[in-house]
Protein backbone atom coordinates (compact mmCIF):
# COMPACT_ATOMS: atom_id res chain seq x y z
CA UNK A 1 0.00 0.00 0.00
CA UNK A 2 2.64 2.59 0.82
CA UNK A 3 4.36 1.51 -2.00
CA UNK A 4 1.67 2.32 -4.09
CA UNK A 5 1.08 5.63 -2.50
CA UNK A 6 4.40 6.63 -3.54
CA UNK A 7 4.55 5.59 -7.18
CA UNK A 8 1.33 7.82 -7.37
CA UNK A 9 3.51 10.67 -5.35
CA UNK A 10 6.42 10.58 -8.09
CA UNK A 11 3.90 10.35 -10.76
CA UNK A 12 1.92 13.75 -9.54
CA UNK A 13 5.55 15.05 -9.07
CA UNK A 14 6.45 14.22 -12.78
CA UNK A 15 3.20 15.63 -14.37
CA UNK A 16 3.74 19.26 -12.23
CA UNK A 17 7.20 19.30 -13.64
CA UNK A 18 6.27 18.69 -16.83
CA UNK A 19 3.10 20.90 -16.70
CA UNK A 20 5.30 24.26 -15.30
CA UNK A 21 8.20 23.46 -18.39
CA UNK A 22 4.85 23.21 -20.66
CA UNK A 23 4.16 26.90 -19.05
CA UNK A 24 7.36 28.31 -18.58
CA UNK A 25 10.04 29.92 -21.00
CA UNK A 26 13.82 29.65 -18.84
CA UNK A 27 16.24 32.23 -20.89
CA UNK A 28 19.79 31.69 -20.23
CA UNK A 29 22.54 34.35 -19.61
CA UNK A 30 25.31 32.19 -18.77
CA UNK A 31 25.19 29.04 -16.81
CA UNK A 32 24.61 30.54 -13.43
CA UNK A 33 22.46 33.08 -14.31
CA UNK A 34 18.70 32.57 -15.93
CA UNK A 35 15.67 34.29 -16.06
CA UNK A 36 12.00 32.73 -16.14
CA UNK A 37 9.33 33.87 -18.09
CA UNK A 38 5.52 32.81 -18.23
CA UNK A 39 4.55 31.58 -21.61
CA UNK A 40 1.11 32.95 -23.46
CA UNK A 41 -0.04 29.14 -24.14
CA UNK A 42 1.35 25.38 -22.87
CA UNK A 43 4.16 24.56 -25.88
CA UNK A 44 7.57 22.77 -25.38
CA UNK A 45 8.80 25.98 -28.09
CA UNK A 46 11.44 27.82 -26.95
CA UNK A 47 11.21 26.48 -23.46
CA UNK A 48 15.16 26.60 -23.03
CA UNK A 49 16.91 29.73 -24.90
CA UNK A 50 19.92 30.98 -24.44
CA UNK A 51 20.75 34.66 -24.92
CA UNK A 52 24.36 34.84 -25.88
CA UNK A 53 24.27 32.51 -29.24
CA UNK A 54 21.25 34.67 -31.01
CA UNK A 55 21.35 38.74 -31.63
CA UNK A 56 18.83 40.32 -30.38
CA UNK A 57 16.99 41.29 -34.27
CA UNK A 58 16.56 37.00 -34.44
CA UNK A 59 14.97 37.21 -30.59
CA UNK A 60 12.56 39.89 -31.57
CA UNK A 61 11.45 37.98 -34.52
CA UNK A 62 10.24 35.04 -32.56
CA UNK A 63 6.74 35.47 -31.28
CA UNK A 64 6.43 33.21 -28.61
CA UNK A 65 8.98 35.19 -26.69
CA UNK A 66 7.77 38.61 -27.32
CA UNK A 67 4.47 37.57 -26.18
CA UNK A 68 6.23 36.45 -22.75
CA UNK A 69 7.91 39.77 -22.85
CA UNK A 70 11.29 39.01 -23.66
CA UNK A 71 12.09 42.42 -24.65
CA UNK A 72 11.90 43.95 -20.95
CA UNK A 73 14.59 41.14 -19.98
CA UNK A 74 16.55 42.08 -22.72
CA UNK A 75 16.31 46.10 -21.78
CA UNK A 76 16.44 45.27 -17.81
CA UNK A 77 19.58 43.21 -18.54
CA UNK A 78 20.96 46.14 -20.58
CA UNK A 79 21.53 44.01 -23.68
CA UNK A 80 19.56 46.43 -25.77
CA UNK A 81 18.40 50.12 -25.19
CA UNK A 82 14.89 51.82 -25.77
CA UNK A 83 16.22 53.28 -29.09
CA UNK A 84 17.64 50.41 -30.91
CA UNK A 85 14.57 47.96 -29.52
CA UNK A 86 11.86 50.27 -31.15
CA UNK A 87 14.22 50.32 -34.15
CA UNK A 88 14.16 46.78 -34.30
CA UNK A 89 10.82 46.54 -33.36
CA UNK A 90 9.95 48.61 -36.49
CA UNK A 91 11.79 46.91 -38.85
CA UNK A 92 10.46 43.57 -37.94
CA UNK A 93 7.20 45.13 -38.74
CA UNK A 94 8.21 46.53 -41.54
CA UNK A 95 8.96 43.01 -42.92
CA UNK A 96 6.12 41.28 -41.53
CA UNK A 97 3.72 43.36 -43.41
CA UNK A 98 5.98 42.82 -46.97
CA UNK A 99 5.11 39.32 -46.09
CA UNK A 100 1.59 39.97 -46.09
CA UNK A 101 1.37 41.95 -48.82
């Protein structure tokens, strides 16, 4: 019986792990420092993302992060500043509506 109790303990425990990475966006600085971020909907996308190997016009393109607001880490972190993230920001929108079109 106990033994049973806890294979249904470690299985809860596995599900909630899996359910907060399903939830969760972790962006890495380096590996001591990390930041986590809610995500909009339950995906396994982008759940681990590292900062240093992408520049930041590639980050900005990918919607999943800007919906979990990627671009105040990036501006608290001081990776980017106000000016050059509403540049970006433009451009990117610039070339989504070319897209479109």
């Amino acid at each position: 019986m106990l033994t049973r109790i806890k294979q249904y303990i470690w299985i809860g425990l596995a599900i909630a792990v899996f359910y907060y990475l399903l939830n969760h966006h972790f962006i890495i600085f380096n590996y001591k420092d990390f930041e986590i971020l809610r995500k909009s909907e339950p995906t396994l996308e982008y759940t681990f993302f590292s900062l240093k190997q992408v520049e930041p016009m590639e980050i900005l393109q990918i919607d999943a992060l800007i919906d979990a607001g990627i671009e105040d880490v990036m501006l608290d972190r001081g990776l980017i500043t106000e000016e050059r993230l509403d540049h970006y920001l433009d451009i990117i929108e610039k070339l989504k509506a070319r897209q479109t079109k």
